[in-house]
N, C-alpha and C. Protein backbone atom coordinates (compact mmCIF):
# COMPACT_ATOMS: atom_id res chain seq x y z
N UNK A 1 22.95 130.60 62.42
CA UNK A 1 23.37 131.97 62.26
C UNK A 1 23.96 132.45 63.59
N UNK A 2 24.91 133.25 63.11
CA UNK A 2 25.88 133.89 64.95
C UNK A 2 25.41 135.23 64.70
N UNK A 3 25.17 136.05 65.62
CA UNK A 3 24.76 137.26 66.24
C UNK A 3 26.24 137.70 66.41
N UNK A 4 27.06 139.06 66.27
CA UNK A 4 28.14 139.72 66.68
C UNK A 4 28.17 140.66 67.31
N UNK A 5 28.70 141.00 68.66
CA UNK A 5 28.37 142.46 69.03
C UNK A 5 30.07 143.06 68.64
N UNK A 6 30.52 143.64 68.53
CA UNK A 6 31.72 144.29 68.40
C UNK A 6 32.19 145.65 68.91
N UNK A 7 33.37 146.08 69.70
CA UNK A 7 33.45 147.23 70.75
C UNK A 7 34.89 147.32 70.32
N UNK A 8 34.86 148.59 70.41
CA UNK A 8 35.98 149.34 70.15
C UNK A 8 36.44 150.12 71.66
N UNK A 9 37.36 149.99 72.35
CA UNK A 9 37.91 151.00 73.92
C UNK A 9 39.31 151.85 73.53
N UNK A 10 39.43 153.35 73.64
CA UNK A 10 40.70 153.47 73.34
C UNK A 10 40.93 154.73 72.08
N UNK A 11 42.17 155.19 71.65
CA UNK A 11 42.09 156.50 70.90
C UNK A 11 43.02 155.29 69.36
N UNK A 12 42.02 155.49 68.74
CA UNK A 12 43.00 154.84 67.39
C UNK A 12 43.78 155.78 66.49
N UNK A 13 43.42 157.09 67.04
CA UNK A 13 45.32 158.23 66.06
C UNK A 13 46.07 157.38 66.54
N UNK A 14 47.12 158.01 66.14
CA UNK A 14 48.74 157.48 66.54
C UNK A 14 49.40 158.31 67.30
N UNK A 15 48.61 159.91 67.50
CA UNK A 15 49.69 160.62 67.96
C UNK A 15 48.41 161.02 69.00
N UNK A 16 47.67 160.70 69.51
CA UNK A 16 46.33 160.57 70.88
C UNK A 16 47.48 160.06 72.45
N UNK A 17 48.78 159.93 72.35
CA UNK A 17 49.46 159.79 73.20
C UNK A 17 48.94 158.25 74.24
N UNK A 18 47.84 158.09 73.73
CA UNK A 18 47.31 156.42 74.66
C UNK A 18 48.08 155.23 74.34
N UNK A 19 48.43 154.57 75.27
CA UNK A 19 49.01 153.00 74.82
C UNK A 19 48.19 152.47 74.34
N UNK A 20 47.25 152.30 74.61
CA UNK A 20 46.21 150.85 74.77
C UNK A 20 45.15 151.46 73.59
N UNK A 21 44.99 150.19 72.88
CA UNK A 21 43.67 150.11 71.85
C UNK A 21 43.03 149.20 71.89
N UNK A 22 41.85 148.76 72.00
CA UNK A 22 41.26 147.35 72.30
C UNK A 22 39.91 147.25 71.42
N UNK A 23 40.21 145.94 71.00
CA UNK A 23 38.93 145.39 69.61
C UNK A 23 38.80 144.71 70.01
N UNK A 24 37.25 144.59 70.43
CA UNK A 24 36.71 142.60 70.92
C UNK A 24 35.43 142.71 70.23
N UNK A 25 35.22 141.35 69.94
CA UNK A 25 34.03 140.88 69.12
C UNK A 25 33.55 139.42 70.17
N UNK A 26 32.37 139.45 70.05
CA UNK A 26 31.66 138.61 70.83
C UNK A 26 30.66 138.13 69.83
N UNK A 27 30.83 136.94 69.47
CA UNK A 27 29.93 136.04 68.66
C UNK A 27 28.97 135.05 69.38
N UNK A 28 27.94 134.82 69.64
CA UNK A 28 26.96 133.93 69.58
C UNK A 28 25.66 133.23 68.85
N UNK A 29 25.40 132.20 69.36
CA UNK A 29 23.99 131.69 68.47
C UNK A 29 23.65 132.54 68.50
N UNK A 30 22.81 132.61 67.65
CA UNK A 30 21.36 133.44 67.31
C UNK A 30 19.72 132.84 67.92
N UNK A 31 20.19 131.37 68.39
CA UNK A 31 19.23 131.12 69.57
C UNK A 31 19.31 131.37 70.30
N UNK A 32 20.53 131.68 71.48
CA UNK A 32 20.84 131.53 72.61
C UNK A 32 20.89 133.04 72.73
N UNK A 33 20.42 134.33 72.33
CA UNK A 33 20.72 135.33 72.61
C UNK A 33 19.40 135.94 73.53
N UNK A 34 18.18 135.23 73.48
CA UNK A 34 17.67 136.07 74.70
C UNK A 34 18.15 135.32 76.02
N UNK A 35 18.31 134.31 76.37
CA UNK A 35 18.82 133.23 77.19
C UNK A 35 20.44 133.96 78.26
N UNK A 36 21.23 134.19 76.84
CA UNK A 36 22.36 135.16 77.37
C UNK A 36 22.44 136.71 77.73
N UNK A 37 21.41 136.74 76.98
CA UNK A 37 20.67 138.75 77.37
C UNK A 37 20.57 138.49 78.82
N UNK A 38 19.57 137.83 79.08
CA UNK A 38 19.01 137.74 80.51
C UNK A 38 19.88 137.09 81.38
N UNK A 39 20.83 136.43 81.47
CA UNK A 39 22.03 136.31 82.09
C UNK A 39 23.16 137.74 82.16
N UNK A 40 23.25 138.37 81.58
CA UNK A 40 24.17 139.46 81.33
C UNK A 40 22.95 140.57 81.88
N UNK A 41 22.19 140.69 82.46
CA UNK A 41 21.21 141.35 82.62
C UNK A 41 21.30 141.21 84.08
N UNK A 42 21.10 139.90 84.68
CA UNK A 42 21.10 139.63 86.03
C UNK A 42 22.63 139.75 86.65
N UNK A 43 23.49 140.06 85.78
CA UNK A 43 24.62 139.81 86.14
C UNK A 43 24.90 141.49 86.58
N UNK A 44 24.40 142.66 85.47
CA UNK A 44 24.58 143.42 86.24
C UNK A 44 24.09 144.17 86.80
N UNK A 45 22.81 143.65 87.15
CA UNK A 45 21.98 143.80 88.24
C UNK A 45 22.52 143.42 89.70
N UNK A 46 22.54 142.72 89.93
CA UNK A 46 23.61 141.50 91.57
C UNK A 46 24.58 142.69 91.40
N UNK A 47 25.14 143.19 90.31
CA UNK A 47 27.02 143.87 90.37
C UNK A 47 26.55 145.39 90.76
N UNK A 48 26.16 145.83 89.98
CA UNK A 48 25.83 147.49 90.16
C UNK A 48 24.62 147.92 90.99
């Protein structure tokens, strides 16, 4: 089984005057998700 997170950045009217619309989806195991939590965790921990 894959786990999905999915994010939306951006104004989706047409007339919101923004260029940019952005859709990303991020799929992984469904094992590997505390493994990658805690990597993405330490990551922005060290960053911020």
């Amino acid at each position: 089984m894959f786990l999905f997170y999915i994010d939306e950045s951006g104004e989706i009217a047409y007339n919101s005057g923004s260029k940019y619309f952005v859709f990303n989806a991020l799929g992984i195991n469904a094992n590997d998700w505390k493994f990658i939590n805690h990597k993405v965790n330490e990551l922005k921990n060290s960053s911020f």
